[in-house]
Protein backbone atom coordinates (compact mmCIF):
# COMPACT_ATOMS: atom_id res chain seq x y z
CA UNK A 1 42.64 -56.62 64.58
CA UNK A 2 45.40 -55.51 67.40
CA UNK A 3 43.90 -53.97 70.45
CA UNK A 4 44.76 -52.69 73.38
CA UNK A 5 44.14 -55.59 75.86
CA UNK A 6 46.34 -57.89 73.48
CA UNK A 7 49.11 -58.92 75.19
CA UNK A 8 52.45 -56.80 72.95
CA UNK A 9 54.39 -60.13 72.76
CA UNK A 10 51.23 -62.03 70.66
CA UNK A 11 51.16 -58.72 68.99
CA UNK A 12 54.78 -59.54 67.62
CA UNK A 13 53.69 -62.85 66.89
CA UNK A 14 50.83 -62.38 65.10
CA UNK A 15 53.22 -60.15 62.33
CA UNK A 16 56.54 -60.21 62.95
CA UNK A 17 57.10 -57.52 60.26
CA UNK A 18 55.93 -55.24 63.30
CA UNK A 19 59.28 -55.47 65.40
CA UNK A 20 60.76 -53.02 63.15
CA UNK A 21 57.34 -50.85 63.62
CA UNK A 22 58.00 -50.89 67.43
CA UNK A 23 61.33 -49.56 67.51
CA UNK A 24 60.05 -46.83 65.53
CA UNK A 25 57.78 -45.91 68.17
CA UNK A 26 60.71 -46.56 70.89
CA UNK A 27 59.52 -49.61 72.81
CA UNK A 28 62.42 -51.88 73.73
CA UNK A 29 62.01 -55.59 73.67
CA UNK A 30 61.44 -57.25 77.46
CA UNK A 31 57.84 -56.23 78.05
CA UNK A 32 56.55 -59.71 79.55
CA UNK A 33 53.72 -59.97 79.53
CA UNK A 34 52.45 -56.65 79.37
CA UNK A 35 49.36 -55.60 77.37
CA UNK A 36 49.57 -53.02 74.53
CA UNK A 37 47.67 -50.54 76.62
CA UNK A 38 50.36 -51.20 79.29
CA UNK A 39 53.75 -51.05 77.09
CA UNK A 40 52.29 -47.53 75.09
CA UNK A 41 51.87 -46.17 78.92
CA UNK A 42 54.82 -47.01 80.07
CA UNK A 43 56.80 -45.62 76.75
CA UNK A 44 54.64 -42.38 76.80
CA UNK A 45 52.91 -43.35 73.45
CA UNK A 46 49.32 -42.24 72.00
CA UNK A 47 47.41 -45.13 72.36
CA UNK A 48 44.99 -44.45 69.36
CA UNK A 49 48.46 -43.59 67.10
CA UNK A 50 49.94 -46.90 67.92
CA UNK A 51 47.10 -48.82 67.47
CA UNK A 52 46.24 -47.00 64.19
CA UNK A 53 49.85 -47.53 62.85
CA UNK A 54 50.14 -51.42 63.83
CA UNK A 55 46.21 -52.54 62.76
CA UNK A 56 47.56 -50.59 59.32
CA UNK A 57 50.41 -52.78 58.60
CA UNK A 58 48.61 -55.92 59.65
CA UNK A 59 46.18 -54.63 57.27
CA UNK A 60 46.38 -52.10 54.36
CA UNK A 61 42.34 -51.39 54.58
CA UNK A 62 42.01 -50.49 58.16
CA UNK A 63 40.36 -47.70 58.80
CA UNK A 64 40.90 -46.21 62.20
CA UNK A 65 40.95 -42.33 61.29
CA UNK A 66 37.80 -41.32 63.20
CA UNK A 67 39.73 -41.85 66.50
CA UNK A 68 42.06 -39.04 65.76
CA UNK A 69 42.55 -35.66 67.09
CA UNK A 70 45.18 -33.45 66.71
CA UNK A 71 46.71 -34.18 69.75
CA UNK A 72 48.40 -37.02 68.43
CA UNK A 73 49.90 -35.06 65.31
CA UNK A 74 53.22 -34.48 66.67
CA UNK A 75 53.94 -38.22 67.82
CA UNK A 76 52.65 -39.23 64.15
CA UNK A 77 55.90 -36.92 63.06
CA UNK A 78 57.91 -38.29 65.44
CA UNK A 79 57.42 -42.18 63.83
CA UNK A 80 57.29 -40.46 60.14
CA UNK A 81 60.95 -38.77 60.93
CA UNK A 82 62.05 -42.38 62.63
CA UNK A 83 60.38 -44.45 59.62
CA UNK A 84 62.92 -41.77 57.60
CA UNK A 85 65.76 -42.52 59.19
CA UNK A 86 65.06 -46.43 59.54
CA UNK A 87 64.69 -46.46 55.58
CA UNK A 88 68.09 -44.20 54.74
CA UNK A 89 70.51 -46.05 57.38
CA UNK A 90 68.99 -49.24 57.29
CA UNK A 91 66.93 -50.76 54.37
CA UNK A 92 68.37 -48.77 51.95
CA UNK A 93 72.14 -49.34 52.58
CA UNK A 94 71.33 -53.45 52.84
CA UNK A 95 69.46 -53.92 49.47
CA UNK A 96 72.38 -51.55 47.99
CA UNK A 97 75.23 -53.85 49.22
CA UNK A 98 72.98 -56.82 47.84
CA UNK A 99 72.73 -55.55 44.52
CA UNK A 100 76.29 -54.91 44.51
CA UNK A 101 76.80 -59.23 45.95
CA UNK A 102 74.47 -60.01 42.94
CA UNK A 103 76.50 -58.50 40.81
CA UNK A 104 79.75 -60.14 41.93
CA UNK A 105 78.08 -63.87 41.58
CA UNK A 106 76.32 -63.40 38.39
CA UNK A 107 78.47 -61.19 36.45
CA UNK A 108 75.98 -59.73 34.12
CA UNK A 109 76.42 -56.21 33.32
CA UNK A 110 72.76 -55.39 33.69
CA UNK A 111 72.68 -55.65 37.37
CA UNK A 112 75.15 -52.40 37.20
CA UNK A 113 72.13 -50.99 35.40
CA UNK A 114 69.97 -52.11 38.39
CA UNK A 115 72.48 -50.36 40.93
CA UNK A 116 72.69 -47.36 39.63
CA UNK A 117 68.84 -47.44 39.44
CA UNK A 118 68.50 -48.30 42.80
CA UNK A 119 71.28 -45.24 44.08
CA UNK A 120 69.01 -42.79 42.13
CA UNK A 121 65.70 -44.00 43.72
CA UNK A 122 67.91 -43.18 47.35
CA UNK A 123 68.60 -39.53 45.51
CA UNK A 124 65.18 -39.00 44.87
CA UNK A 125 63.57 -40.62 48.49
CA UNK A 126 66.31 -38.70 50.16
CA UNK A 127 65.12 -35.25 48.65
CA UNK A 128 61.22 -37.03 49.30
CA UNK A 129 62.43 -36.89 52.98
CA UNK A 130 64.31 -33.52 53.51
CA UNK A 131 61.43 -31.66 52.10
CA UNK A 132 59.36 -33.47 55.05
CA UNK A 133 61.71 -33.16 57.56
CA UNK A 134 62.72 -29.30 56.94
CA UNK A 135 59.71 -28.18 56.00
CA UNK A 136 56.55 -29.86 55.89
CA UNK A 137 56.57 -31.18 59.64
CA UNK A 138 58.18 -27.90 61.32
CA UNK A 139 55.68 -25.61 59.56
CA UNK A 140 52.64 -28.55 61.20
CA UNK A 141 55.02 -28.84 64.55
CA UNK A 142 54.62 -24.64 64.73
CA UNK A 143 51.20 -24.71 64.05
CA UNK A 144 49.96 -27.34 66.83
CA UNK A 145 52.11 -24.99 69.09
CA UNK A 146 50.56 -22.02 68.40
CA UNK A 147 47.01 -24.12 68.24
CA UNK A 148 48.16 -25.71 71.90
CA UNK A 149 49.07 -22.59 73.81
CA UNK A 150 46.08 -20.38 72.11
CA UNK A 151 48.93 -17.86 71.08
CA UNK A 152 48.28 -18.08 67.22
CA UNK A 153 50.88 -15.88 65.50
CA UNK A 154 49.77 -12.68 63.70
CA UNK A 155 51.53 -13.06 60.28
CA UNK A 156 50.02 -15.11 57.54
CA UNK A 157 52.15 -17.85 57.10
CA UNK A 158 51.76 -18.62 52.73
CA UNK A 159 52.89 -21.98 53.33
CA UNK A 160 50.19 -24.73 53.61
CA UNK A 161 49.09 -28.40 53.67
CA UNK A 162 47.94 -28.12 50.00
CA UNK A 163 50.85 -27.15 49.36
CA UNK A 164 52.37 -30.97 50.73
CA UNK A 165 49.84 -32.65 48.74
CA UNK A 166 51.64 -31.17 45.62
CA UNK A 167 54.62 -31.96 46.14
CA UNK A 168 53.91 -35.33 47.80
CA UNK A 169 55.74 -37.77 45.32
CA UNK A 170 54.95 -41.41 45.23
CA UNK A 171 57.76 -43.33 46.03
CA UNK A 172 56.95 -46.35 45.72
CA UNK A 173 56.63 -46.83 41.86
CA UNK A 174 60.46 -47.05 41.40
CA UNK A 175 60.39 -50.52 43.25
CA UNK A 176 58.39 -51.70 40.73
CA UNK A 177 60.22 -51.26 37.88
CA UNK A 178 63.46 -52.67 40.19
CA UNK A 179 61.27 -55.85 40.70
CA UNK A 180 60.42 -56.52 37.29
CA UNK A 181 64.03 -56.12 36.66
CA UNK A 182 64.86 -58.76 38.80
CA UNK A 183 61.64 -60.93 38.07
CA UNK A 184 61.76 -60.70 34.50
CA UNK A 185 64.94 -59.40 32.54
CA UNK A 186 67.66 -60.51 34.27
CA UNK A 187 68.82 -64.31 33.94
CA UNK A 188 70.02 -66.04 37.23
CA UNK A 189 73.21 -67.21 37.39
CA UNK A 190 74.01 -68.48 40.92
CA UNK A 191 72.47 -65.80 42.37
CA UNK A 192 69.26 -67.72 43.34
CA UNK A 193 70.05 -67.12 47.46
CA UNK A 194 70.86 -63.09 46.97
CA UNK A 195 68.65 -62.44 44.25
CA UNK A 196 65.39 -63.77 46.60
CA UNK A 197 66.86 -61.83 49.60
CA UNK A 198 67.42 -59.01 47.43
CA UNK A 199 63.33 -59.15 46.13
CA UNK A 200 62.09 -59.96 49.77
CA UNK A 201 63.61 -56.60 51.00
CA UNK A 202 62.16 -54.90 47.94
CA UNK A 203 58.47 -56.36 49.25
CA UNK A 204 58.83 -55.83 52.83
CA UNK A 205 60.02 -52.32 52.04
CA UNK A 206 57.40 -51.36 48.94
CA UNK A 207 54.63 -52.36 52.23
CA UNK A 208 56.17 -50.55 54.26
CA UNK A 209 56.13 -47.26 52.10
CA UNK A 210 52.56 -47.87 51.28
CA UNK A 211 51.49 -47.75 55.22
CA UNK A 212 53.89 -44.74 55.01
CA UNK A 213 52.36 -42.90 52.63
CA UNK A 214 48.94 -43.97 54.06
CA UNK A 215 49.58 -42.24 57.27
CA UNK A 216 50.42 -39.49 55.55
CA UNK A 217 47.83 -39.10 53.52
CA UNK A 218 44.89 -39.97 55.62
CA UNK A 219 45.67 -39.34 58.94
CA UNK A 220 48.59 -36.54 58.58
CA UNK A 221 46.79 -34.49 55.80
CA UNK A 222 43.58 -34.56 56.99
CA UNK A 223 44.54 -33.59 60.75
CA UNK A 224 46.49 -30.94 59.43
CA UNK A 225 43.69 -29.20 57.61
CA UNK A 226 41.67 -29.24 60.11
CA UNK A 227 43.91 -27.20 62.26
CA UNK A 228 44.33 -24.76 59.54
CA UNK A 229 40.68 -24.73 59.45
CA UNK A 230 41.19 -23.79 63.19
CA UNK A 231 43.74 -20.81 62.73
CA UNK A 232 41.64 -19.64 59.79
CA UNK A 233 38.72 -19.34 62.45
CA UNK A 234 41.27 -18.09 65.01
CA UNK A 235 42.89 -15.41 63.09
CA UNK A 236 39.49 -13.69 61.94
């Protein structure tokens, strides 16, 4: 487990998979040999939401929620809306332009199939992630206002978290069926070298969606609701 008086380089080096994690949060490489504690004071981070977020992707089952308030709630947008961007400018565009490499060593029609899969998922992730970003975290970014500064508004707002967990797609199952694709159905023909890249990228980024969603879920949700609970209570 990561904690706070590891040093943030062994942190790295105990999963590398976390350098992308920490530019998320804003922390620049060049932190000696500075602990965890240290680095997340220095950048102006939560402690308890880095902590949470890192122990999650070195492992799926941790279970830090109990640590949470809700004064950590807008930072947790901040490195859902950077995870967003990360995916659509980054991971996304580099397993497209592999598929499309695939397709120019191997020749088989199928991998067009397999790209125009793929550039549907991005449709349907990008919609995933406008909803989010336009709706779903301003309407929570409001409400911790109005919760910080004890100035609730008066109107009933009709929007609510239950309302998220409706429309809360998975997004993850896609990359399955893209895997199997690749796994299964689709003969290599010199395409060994792209082909594993391509897959790798499909792993690293169906784990990375899965903490995603995970924060979302159980820490997001469940923080959220309780300061509903809160401007139910305040509103009365």
């Amino acid at each position: 487990m990561i904690s706070k008086e590891m040093k943030m380089k062994d942190v790295i080096l105990e999963n590398h998979f976390l350098l992308s994690v920490i530019e998320r949060f804003g922390i620049s490489l060049g932190f000696k040999a500075s602990t965890v504690e240290v680095v997340c004071i220095e950048n102006n981070i939560d402690l308890n939401v880095f902590l949470s977020i890192v122990n999650l992707h070195t492992n799926i089952n941790y279970k830090p929620f109990q640590l949470f308030d809700c004064n950590g709630i807008l930072e947790i947008i901040d490195y859902l809306k950077k995870s967003h961007q990360y995916y659509l400018t980054e991971i996304y565009p580099d397993i497209s332009e592999d598929i499309k490499l695939m397709y120019r060593v191997n020749g088989n029609s199928e991998i067009l199939m397999v790209d125009r899969f793929f550039n549907e998922y991005i449709t349907e992730v990008d919609q995933h992630f406008n909803y989010e970003n336009n709706i779903v975290f301003p309407y929570i970014s409001k409400l911790f206002d109005g919760i910080k500064i004890n100035s609730l508004p008066n109107e009933k707002n009709n929007y609510s978290v239950s309302d998220y967990k409706e429309h809360h797609d998975d997004i993850e199952e896609k990359l399955d069926d893209l895997i199997s694709l690749l796994l299964q159905y689709i003969p290599q023909k010199g395409d060994s070298k792209i082909r594993r890249k391509v897959l790798c990228a499909l792993f690293d980024l169906k784990q990375d969606l899965h903490v995603h969603a995970k924060i979302e879920n159980e820490i997001l949700i469940p923080l959220v609701e309780k300061m509903e609970i809160r401007f139910k209570k305040a509103s009365k």
